[in-house]
N, C-alpha and C. Protein backbone atom coordinates (compact mmCIF):
# COMPACT_ATOMS: atom_id res chain seq x y z
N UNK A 1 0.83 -1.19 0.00
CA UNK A 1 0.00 0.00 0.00
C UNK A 1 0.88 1.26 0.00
N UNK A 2 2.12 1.08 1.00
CA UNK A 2 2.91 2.35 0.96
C UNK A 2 3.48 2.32 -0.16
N UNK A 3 3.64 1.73 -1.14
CA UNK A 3 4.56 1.44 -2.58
C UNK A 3 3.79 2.61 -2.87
N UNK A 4 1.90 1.92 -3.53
CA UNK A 4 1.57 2.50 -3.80
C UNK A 4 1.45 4.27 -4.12
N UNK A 5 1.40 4.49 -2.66
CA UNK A 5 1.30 5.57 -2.79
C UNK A 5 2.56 6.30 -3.03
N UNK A 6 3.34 5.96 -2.86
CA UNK A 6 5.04 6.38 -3.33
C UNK A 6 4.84 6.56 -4.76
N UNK A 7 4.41 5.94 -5.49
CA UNK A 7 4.63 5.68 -7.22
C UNK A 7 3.66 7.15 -7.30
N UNK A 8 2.58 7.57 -6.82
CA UNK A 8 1.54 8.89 -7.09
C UNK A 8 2.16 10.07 -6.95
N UNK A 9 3.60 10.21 -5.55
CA UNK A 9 4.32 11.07 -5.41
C UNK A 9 5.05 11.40 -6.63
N UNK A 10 5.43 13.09 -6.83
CA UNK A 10 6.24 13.95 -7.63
C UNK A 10 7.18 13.46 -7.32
N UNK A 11 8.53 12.61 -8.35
CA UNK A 11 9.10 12.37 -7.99
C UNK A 11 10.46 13.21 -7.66
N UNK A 12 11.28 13.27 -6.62
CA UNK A 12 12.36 14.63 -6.13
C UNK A 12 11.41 14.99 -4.77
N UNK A 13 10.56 15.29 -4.58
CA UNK A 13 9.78 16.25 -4.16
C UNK A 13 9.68 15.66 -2.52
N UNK A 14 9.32 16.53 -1.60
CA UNK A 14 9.81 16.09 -0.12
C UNK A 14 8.77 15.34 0.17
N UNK A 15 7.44 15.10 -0.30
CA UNK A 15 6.36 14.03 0.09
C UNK A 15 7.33 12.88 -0.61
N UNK A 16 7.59 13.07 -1.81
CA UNK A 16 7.64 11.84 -2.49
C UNK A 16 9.52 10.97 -1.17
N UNK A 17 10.23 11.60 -1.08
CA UNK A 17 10.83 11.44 -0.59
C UNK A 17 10.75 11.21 0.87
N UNK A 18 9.83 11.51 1.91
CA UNK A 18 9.73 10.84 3.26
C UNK A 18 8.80 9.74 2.68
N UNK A 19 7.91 9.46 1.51
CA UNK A 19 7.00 8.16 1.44
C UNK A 19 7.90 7.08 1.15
N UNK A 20 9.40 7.70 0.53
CA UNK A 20 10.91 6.93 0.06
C UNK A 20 11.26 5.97 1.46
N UNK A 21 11.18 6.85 2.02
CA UNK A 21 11.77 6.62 3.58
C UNK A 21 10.73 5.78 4.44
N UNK A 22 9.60 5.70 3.86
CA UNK A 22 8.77 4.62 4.60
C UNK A 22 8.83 3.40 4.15
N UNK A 23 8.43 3.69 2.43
CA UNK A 23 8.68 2.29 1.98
C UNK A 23 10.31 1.48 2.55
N UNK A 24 11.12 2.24 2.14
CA UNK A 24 12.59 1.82 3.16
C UNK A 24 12.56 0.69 4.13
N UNK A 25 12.18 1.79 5.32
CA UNK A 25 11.92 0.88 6.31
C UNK A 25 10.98 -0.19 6.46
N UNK A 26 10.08 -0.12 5.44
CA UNK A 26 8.53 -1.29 5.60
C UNK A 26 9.41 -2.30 4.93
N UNK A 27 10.45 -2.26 3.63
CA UNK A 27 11.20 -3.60 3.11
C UNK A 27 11.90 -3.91 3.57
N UNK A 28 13.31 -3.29 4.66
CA UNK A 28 13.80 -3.94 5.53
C UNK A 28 13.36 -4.31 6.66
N UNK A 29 12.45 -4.01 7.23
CA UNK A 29 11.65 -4.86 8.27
C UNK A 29 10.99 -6.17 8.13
N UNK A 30 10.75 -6.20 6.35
CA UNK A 30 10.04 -7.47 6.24
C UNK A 30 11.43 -8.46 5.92
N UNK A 31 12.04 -7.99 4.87
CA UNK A 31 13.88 -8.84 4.84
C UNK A 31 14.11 -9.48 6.14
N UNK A 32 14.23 -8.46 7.17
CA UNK A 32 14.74 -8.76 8.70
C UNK A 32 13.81 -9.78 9.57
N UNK A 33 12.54 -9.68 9.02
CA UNK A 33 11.64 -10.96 9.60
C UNK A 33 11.71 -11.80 8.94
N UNK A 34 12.12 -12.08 7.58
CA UNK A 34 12.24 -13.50 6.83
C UNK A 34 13.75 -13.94 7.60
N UNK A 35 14.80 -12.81 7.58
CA UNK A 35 15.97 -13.36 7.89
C UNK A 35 15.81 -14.00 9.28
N UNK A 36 15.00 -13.70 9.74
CA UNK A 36 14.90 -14.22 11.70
C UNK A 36 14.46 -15.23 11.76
N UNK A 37 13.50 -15.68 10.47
CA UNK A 37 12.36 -16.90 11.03
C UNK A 37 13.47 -17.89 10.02
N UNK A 38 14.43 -17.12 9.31
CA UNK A 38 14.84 -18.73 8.94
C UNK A 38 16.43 -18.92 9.59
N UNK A 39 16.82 -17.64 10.46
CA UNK A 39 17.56 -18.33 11.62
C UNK A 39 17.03 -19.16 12.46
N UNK A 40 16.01 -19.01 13.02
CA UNK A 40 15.27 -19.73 14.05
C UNK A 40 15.00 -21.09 13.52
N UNK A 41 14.33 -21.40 12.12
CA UNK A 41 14.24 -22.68 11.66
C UNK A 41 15.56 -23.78 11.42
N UNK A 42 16.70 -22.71 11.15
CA UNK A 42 17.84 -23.32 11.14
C UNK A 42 18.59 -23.71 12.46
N UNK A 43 18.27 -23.23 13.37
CA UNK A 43 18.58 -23.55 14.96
C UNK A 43 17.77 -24.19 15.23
N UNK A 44 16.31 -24.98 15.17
CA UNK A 44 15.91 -25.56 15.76
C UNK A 44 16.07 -27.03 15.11
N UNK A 45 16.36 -27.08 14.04
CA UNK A 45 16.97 -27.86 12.86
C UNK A 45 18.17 -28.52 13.18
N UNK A 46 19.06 -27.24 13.59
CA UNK A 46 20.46 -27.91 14.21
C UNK A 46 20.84 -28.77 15.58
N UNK A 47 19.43 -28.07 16.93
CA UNK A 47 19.65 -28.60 17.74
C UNK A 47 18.63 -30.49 17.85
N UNK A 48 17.61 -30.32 16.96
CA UNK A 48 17.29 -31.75 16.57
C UNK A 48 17.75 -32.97 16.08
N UNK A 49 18.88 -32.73 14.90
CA UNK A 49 19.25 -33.72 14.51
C UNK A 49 21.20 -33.56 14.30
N UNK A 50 21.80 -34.58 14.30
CA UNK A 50 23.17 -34.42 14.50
C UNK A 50 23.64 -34.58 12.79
N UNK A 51 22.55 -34.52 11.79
CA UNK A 51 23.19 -34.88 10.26
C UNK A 51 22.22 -34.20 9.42
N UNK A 52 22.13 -33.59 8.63
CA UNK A 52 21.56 -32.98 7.46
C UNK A 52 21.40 -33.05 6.70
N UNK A 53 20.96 -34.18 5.83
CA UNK A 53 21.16 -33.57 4.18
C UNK A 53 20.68 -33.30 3.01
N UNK A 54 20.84 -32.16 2.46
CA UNK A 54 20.78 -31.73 1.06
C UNK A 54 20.75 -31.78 -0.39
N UNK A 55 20.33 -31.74 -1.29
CA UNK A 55 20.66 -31.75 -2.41
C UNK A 55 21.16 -30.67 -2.71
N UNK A 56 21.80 -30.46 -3.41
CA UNK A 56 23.38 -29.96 -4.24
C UNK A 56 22.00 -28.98 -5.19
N UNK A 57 20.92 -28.23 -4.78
CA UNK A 57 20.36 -27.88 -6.23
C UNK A 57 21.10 -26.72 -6.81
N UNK A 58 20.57 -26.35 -8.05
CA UNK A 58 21.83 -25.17 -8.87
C UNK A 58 20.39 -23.99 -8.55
N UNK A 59 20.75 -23.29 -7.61
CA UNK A 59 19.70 -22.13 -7.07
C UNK A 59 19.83 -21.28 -8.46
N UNK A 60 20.96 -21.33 -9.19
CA UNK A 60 20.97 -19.93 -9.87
C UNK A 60 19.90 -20.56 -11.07
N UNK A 61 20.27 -21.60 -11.34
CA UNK A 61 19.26 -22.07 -12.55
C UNK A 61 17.81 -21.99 -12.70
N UNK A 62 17.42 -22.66 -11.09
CA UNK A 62 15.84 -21.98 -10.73
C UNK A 62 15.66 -21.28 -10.65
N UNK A 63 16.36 -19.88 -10.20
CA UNK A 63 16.05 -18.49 -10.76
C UNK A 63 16.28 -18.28 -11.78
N UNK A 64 16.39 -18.50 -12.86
CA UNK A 64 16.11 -18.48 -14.24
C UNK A 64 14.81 -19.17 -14.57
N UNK A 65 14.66 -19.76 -13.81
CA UNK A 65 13.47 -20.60 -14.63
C UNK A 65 11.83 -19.52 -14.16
N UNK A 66 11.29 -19.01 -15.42
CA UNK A 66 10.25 -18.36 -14.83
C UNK A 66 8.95 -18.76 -14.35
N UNK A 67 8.67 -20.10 -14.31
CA UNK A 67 7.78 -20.90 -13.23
C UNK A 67 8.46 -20.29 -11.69
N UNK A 68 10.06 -20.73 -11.85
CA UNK A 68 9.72 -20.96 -10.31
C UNK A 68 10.56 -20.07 -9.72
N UNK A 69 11.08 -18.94 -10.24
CA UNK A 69 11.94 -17.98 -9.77
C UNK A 69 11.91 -17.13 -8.54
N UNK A 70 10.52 -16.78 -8.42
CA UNK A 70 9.79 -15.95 -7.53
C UNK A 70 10.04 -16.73 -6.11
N UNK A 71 8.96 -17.87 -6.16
CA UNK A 71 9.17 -18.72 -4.91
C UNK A 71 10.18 -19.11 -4.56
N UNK A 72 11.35 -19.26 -5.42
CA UNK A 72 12.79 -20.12 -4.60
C UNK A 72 13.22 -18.51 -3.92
N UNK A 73 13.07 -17.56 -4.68
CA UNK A 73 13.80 -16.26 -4.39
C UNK A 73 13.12 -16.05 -3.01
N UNK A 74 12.09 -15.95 -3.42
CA UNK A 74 10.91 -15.18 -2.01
C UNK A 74 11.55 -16.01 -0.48
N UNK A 75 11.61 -17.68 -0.95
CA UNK A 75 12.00 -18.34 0.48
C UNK A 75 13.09 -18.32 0.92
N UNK A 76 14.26 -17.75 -0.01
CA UNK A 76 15.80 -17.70 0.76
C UNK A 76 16.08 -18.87 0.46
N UNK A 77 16.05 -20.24 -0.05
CA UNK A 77 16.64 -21.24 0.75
C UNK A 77 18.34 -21.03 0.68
N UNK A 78 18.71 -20.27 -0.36
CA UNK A 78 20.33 -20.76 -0.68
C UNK A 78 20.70 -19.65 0.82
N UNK A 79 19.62 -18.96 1.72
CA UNK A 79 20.49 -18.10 2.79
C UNK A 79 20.55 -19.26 4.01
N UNK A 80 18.99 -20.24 3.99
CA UNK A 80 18.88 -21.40 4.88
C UNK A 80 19.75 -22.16 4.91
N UNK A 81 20.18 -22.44 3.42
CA UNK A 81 21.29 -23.92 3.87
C UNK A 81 22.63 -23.19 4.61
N UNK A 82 22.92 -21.75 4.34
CA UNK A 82 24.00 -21.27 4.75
C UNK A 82 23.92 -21.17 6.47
N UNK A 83 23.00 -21.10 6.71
CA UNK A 83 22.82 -20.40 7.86
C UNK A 83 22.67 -21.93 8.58
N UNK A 84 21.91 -23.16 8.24
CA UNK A 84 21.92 -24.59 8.67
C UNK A 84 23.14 -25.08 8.48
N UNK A 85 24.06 -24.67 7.72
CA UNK A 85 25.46 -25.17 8.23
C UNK A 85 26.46 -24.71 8.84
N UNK A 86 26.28 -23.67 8.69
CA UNK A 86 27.05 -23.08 10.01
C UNK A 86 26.44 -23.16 10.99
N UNK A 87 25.63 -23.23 11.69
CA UNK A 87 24.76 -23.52 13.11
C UNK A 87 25.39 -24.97 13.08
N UNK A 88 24.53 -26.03 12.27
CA UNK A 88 25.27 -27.06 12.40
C UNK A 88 26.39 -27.53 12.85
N UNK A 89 27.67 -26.92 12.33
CA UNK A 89 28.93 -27.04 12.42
C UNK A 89 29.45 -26.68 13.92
N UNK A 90 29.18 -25.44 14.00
CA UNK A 90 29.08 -25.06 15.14
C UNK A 90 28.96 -25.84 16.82
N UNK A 91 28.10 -27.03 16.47
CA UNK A 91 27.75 -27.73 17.60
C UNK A 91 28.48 -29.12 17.03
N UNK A 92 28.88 -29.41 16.27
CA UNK A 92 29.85 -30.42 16.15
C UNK A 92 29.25 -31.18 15.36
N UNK A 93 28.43 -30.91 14.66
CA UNK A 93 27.24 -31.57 13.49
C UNK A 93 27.59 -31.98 12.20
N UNK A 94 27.13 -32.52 11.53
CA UNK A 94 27.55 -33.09 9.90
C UNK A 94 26.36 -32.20 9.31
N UNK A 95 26.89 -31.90 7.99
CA UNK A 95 25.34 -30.69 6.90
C UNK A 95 26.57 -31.46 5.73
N UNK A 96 25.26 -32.55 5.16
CA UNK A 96 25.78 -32.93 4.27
C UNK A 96 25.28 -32.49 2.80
N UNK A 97 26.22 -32.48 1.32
CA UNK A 97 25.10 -31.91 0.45
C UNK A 97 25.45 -33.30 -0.51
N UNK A 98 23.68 -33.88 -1.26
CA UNK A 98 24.44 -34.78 -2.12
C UNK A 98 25.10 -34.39 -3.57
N UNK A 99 25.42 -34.96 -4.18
CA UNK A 99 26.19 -34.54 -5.79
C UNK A 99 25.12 -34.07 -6.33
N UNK A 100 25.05 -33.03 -7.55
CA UNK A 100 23.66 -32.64 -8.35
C UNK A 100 23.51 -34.40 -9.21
N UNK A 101 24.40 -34.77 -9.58
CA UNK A 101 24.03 -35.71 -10.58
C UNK A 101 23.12 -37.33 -9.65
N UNK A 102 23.27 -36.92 -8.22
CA UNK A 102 22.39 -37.79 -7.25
C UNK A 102 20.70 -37.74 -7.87
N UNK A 103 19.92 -39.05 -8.43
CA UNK A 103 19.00 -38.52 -8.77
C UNK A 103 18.05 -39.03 -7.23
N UNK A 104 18.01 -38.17 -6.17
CA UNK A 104 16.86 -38.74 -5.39
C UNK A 104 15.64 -38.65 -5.62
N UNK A 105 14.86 -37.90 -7.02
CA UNK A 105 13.15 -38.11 -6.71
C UNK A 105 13.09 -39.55 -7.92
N UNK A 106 14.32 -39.71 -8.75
CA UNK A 106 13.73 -40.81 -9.96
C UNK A 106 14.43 -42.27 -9.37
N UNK A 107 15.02 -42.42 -8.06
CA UNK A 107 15.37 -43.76 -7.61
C UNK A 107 14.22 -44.67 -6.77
N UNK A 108 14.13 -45.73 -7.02
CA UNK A 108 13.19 -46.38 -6.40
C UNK A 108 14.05 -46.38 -4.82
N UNK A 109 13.15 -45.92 -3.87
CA UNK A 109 13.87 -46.53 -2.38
C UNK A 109 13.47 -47.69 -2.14
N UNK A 110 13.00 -48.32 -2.51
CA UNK A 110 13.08 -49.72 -2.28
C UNK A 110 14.09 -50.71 -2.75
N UNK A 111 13.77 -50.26 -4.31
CA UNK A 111 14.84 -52.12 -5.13
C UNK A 111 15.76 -51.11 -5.34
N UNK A 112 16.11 -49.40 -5.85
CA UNK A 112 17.17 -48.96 -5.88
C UNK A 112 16.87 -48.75 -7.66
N UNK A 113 15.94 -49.02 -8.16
CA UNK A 113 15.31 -48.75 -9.85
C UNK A 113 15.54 -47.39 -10.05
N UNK A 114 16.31 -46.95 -11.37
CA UNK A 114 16.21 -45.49 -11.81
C UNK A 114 14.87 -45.51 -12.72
N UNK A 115 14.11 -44.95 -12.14
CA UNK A 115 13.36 -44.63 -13.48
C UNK A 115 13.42 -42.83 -14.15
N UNK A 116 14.10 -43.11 -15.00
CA UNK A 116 14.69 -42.28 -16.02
C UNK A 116 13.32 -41.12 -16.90
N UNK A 117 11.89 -42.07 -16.82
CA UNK A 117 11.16 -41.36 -17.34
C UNK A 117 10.61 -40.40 -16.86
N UNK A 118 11.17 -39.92 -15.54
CA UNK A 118 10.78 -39.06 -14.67
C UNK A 118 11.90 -37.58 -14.61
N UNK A 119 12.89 -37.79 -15.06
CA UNK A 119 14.02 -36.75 -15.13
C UNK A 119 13.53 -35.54 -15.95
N UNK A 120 13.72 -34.52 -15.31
CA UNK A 120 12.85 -33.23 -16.00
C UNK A 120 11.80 -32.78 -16.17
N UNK A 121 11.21 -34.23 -15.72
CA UNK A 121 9.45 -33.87 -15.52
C UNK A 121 8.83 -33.67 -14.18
N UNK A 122 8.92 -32.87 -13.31
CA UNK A 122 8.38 -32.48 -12.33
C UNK A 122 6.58 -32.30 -11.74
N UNK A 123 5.79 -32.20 -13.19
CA UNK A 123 4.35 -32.76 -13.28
C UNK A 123 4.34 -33.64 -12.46
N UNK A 124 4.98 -35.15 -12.35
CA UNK A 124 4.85 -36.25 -12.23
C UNK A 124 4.82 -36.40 -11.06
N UNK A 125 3.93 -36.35 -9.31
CA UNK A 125 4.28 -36.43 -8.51
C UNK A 125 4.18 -37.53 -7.52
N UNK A 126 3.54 -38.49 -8.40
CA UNK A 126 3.59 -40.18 -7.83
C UNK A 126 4.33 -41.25 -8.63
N UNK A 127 4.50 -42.40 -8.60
CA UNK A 127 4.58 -43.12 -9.63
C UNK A 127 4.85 -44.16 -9.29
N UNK A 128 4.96 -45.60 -9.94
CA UNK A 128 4.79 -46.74 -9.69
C UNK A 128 6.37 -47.01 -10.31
N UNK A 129 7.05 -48.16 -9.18
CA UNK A 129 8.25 -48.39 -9.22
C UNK A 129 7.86 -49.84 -10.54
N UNK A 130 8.71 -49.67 -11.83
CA UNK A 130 8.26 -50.86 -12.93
C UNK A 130 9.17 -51.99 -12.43
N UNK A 131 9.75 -52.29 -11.91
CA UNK A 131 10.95 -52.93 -10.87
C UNK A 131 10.13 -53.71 -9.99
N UNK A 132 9.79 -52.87 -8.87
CA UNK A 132 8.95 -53.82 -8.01
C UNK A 132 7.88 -53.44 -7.19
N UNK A 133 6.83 -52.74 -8.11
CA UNK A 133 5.86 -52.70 -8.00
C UNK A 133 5.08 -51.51 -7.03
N UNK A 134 6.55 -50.64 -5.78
CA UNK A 134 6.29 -50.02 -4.72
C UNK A 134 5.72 -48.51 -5.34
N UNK A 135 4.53 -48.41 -4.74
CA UNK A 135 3.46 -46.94 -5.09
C UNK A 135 4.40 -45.70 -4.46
N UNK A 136 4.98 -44.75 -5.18
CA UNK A 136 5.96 -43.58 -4.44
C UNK A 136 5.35 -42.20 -4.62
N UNK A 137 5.18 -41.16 -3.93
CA UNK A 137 5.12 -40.04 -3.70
C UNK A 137 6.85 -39.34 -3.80
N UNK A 138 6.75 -38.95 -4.67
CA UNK A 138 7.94 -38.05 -5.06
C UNK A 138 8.74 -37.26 -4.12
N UNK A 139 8.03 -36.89 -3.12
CA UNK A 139 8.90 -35.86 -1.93
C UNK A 139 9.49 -36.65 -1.43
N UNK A 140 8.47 -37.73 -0.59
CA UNK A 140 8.26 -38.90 0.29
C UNK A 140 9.85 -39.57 -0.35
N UNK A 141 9.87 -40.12 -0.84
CA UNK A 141 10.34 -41.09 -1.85
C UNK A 141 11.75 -40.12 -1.85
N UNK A 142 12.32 -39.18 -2.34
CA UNK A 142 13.61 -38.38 -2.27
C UNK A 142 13.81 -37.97 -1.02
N UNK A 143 13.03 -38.37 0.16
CA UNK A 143 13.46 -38.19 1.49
C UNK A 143 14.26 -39.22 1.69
N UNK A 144 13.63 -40.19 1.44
CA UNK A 144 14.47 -41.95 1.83
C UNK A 144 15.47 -41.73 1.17
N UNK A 145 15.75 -41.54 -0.09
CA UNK A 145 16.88 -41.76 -1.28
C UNK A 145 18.15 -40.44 0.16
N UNK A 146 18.02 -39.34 0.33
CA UNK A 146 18.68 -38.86 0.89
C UNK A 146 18.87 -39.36 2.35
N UNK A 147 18.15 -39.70 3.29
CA UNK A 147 18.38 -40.47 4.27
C UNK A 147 19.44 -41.80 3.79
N UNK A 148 18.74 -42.71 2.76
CA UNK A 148 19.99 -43.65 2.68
C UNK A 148 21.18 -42.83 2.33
N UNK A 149 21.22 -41.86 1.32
CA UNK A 149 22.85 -41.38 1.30
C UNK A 149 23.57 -40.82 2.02
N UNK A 150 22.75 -40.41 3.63
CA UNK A 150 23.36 -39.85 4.56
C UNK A 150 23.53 -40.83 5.19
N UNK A 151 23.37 -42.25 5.06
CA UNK A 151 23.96 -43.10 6.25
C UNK A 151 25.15 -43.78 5.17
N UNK A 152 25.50 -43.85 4.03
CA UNK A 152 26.33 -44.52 3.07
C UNK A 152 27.27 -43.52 3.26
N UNK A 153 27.18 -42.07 3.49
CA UNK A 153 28.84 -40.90 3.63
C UNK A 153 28.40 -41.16 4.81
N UNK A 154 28.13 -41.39 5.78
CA UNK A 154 28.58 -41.44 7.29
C UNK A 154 29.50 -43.05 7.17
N UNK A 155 29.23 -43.83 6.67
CA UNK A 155 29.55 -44.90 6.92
C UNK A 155 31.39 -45.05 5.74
N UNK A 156 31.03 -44.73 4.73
CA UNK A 156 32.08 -44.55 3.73
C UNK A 156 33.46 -43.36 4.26
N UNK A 157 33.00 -41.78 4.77
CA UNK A 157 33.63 -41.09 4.90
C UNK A 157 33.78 -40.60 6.53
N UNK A 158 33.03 -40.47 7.55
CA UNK A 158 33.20 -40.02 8.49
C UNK A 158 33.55 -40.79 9.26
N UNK A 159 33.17 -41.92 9.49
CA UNK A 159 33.52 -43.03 10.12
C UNK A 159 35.42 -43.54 10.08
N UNK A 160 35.42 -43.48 8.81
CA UNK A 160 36.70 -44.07 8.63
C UNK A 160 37.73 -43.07 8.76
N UNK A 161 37.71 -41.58 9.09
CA UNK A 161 37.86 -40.29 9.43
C UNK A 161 38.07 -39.92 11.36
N UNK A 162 37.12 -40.78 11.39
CA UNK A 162 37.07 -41.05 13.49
C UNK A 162 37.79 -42.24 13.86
N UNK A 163 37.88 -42.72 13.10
CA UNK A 163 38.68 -44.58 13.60
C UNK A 163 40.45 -44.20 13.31
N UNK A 164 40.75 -43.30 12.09
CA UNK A 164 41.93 -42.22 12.08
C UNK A 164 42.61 -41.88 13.20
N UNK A 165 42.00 -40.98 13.38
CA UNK A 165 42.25 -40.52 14.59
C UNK A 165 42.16 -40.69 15.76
């Protein structure tokens, strides 16, 4: 609303310029409440679990993409993962990220099946494993795929990293 009325102001002119100074402060106040609520999500994140992990996504690419530019931008995540690994770290935590070429929504978590006909198509948000038969929800389903790869680098790399030393 204060935009609004900013854009009606002469522009130079001392209305138009203290309405400058409101809008100002009304966008860093809202910046400063996104930045707080996703410190807070990232601390409560860190003090729950001792491992994290991520997919490797290419943020800059989804902001290119004009479906989904707005929403990745609007939520911060590339400020979240920053801010979840350093908190993380901090308390002696693992924030793991997997490879981009990791496909977790097209692997079956069950038999471990790529299904390939799913790569790039994001429409697709269920699907039937042709392998062995298991009904998957796409989120659901790239949760497990990342849970198993956070216990395969704990087991492959950190582990054998603590027995070191």
């Amino acid at each position: 609303k204060e935009q609004r009325v900013l854009s009606r102001r002469i522009k130079g002119s001392n209305r138009w310029e203290k309405q400058r100074l409101v809008v100002s402060r009304l966008t860093s106040k809202v910046a400063n409440q996104r930045k707080d609520w996703l410190h807070k999500k990232a601390f409560a994140l860190a003090n729950c679990y001792d491992m994290i992990v991520v997919e490797d996504i290419d943020l800059r690419a989804i902001g290119q993409n004009k479906y989904y530019a707005k929403n990745q931008q609007d939520n911060g995540f590339g400020n979240f993962r920053l801010y979840l690994k350093y908190k993380l770290e901090q308390r002696g935590k693992y924030f793991v990220k997997a490879p981009k070429d990791f496909a977790s929504t097209q692997l079956c978590s069950t038999c471990g099946y790529k299904n390939t006909s799913l790569k790039g198509n994001v429409d697709i948000r269920e699907w039937d494993c042709p392998s062995c038969g298991t009904h998957h929800d796409r989120d659901i389903n790239s949760a497990f795929n990342l849970k198993h790869y956070g216990e395969r680098y704990t087991r492959e790399v950190i582990l054998p990293q603590i027995v070191v030393a």
